[in-house]
N, C-alpha and C. Protein backbone atom coordinates (compact mmCIF):
# COMPACT_ATOMS: atom_id res chain seq x y z
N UNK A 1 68.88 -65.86 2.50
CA UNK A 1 68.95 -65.76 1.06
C UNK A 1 70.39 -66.00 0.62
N UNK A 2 70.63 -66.44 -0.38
CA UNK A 2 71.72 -67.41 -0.87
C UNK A 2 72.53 -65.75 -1.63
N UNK A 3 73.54 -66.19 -1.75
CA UNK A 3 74.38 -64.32 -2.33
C UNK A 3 74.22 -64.69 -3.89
N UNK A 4 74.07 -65.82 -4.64
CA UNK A 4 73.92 -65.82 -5.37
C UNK A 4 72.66 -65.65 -5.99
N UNK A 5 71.77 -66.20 -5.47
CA UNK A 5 70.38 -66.06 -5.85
C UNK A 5 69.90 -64.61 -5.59
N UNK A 6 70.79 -63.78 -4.44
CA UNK A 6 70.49 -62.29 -4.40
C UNK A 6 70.95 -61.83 -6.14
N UNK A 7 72.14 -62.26 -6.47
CA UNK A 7 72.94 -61.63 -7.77
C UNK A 7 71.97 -62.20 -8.64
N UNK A 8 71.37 -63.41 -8.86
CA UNK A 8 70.60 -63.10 -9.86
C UNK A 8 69.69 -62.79 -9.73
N UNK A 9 68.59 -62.23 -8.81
CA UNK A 9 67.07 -61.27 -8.55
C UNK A 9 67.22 -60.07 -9.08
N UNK A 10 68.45 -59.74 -8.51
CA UNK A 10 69.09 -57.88 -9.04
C UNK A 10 69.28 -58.13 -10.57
N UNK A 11 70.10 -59.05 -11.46
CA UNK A 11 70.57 -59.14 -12.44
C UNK A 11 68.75 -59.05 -13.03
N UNK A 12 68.59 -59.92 -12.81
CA UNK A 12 66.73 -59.96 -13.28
C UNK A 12 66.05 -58.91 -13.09
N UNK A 13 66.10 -58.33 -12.36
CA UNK A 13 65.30 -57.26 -12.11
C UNK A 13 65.99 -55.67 -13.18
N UNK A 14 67.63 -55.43 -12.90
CA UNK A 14 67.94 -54.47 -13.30
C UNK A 14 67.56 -54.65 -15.20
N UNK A 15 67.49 -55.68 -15.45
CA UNK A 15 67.46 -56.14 -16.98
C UNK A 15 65.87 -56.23 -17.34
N UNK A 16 64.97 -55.93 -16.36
CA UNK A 16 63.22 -55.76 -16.38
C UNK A 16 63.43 -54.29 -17.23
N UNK A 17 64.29 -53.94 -15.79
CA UNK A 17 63.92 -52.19 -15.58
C UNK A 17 64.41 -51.24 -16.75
N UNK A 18 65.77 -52.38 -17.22
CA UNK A 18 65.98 -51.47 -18.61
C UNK A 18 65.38 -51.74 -19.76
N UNK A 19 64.44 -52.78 -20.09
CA UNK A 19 63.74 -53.38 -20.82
C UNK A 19 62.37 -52.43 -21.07
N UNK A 20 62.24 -51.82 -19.88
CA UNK A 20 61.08 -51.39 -19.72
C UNK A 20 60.84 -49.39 -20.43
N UNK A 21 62.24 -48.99 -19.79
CA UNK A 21 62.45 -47.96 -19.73
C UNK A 21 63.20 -47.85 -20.88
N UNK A 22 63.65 -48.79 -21.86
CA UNK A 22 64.60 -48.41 -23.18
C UNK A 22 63.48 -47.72 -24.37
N UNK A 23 62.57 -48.06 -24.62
CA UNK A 23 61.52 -47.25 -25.54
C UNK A 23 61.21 -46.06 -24.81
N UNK A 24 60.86 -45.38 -24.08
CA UNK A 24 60.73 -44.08 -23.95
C UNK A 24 61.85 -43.34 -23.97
N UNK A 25 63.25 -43.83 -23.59
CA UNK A 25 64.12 -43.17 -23.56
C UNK A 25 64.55 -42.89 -24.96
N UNK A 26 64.41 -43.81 -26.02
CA UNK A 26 65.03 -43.80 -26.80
C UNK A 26 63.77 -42.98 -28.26
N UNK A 27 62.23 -42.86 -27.88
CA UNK A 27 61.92 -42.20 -28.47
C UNK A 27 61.94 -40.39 -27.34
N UNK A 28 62.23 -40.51 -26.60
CA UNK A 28 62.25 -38.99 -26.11
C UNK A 28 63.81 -38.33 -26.54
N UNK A 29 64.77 -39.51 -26.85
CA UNK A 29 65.71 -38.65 -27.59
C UNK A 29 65.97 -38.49 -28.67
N UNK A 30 65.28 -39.34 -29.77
CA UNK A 30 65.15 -39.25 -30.79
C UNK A 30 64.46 -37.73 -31.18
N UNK A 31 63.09 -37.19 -30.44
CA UNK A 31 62.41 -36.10 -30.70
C UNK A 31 63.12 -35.06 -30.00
N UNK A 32 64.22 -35.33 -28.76
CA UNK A 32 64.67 -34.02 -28.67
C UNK A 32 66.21 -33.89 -29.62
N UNK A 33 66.52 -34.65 -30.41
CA UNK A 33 67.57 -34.59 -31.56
C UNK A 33 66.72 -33.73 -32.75
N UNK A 34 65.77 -34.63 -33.14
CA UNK A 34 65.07 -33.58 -34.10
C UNK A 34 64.76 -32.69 -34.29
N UNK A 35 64.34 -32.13 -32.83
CA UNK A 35 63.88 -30.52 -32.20
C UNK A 35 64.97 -29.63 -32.37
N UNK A 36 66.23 -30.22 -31.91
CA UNK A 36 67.14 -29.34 -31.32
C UNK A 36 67.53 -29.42 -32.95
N UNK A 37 68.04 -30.50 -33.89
CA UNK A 37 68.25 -29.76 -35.17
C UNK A 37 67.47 -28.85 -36.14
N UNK A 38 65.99 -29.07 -35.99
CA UNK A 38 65.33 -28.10 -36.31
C UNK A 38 65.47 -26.43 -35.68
N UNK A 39 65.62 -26.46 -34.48
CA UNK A 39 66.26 -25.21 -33.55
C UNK A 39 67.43 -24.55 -34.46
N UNK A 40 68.34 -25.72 -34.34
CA UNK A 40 69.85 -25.06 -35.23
C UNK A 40 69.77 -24.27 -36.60
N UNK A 41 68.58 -25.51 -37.35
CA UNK A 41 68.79 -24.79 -38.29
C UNK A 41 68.01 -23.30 -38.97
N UNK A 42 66.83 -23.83 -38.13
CA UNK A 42 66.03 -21.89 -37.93
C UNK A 42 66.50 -21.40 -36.96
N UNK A 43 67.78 -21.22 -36.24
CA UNK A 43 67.86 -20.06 -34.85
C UNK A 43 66.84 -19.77 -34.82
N UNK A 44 65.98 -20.68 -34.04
CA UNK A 44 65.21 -20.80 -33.12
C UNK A 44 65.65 -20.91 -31.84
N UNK A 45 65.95 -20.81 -31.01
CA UNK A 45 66.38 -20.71 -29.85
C UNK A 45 65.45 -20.86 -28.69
N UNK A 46 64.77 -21.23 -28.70
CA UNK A 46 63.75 -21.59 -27.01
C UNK A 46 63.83 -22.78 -26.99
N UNK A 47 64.15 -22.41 -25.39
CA UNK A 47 64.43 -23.93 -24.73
C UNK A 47 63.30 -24.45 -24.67
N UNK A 48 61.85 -24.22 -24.36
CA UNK A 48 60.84 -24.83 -23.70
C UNK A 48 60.14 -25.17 -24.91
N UNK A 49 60.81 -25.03 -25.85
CA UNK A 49 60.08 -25.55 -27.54
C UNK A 49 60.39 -27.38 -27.64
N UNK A 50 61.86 -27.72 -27.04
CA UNK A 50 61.67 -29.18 -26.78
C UNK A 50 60.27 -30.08 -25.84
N UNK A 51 60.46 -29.65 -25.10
CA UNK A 51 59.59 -29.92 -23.88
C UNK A 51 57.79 -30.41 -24.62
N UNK A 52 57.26 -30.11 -25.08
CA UNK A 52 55.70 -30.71 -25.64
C UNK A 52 56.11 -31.55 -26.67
N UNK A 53 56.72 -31.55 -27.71
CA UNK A 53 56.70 -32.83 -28.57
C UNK A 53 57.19 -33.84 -27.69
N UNK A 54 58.19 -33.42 -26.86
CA UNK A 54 58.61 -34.68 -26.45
C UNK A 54 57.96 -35.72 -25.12
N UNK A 55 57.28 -34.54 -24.64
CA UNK A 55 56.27 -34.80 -23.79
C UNK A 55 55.19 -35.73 -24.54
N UNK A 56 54.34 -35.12 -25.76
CA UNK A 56 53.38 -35.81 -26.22
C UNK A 56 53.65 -37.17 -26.69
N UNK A 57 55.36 -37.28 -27.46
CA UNK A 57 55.58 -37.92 -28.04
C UNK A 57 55.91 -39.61 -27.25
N UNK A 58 56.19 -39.28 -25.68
CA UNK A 58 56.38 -40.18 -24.79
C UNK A 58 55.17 -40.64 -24.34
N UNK A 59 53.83 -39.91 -24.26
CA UNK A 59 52.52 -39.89 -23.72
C UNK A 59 52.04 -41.03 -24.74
N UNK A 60 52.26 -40.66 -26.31
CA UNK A 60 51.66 -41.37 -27.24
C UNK A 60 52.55 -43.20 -27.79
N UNK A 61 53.52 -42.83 -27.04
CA UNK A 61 54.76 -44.34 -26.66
C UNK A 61 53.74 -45.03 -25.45
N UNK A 62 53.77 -43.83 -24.62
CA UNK A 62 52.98 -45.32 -23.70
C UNK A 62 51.32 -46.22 -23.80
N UNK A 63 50.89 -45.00 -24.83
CA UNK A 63 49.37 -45.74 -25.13
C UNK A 63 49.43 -46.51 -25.64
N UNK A 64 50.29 -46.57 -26.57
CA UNK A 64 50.77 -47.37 -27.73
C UNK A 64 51.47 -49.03 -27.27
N UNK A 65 52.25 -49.12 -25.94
CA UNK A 65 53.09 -50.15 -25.67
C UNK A 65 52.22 -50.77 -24.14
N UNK A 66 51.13 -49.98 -23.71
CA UNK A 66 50.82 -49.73 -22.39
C UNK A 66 50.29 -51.38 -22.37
N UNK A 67 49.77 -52.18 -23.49
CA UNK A 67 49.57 -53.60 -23.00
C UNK A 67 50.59 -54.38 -23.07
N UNK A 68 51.79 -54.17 -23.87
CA UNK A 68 52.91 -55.17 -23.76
C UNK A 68 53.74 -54.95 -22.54
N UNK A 69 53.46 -53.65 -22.07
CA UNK A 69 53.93 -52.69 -20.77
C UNK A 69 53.94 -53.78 -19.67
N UNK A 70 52.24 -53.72 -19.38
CA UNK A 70 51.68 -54.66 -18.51
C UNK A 70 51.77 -55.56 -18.57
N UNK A 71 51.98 -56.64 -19.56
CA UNK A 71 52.53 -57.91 -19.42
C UNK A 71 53.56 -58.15 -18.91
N UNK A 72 54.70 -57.15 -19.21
CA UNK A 72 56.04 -57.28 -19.04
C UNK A 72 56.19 -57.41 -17.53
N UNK A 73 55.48 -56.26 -16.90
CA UNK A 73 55.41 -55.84 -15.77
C UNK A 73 54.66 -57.33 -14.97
N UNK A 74 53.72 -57.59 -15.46
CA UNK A 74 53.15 -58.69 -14.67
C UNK A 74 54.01 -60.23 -14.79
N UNK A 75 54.19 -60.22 -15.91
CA UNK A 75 55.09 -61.66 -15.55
C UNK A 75 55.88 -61.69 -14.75
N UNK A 76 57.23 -60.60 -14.53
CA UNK A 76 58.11 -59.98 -14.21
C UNK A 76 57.93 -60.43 -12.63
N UNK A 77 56.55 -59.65 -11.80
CA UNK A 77 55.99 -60.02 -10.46
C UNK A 77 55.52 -61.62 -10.76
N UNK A 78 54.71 -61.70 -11.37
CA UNK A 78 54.63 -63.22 -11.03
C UNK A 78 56.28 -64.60 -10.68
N UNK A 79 56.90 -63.93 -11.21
CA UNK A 79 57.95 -64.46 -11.42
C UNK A 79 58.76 -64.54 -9.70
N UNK A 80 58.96 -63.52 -9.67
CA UNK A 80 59.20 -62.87 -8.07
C UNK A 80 58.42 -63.74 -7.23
N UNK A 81 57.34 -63.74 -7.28
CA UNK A 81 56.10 -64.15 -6.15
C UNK A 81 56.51 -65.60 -6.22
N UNK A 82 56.64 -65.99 -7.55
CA UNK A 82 56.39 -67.80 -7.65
C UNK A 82 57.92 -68.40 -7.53
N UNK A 83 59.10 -67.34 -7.15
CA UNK A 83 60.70 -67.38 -6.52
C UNK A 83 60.53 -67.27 -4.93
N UNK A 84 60.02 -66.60 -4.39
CA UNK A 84 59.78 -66.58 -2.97
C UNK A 84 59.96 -67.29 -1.84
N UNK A 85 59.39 -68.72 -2.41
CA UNK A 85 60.04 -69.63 -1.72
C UNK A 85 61.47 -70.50 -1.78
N UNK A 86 62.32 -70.07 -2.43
CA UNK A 86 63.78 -70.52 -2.63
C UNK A 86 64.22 -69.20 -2.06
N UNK A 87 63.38 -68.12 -1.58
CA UNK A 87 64.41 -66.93 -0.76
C UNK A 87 64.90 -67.47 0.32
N UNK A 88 63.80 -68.15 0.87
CA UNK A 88 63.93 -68.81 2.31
C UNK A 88 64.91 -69.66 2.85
N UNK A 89 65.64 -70.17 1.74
CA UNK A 89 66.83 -71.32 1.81
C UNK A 89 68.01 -71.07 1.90
């Protein structure tokens, strides 16, 4: 395998993985910002009061994205599979 063609599989791949993983991250911190200012401003104080919205709220992200999910995910391998043979070189 060529060192370059390694640098771009990784480059490709690490740029899947954040592609993939940037919507949940970014709605699970959005709901634990909201939580925790709602906390502040009722001293409310329990920790385990974040934990289910943000749980549900990631559950209801992935039903929601779970077919563009799988596309992403499948091209992604097809892509890989149909590179395979330029590993060899």
């Amino acid at each position: 395998m060529n060192p370059d063609y390694a640098i771009e599989l990784f480059k490709l791949t690490m740029f899947e993985a954040l592609t993939v993983v940037a919507p949940f991250l970014v709605v699970a911190l959005v709901v634990g910002l909201v939580i925790s200012l709602l906390q502040s401003v009722t001293s409310l104080q329990e920790a385990t009061l974040v934990f289910i919205p943000k749980l549900l709220s990631v559950v209801g992200l992935f039903l929601v994205i779970a077919p563009w999910l799988l596309r992403e995910l499948s091209e992604f391998t097809i892509t890989c599979i149909a590179r395979m043979a330029d590993m060899a070189h």
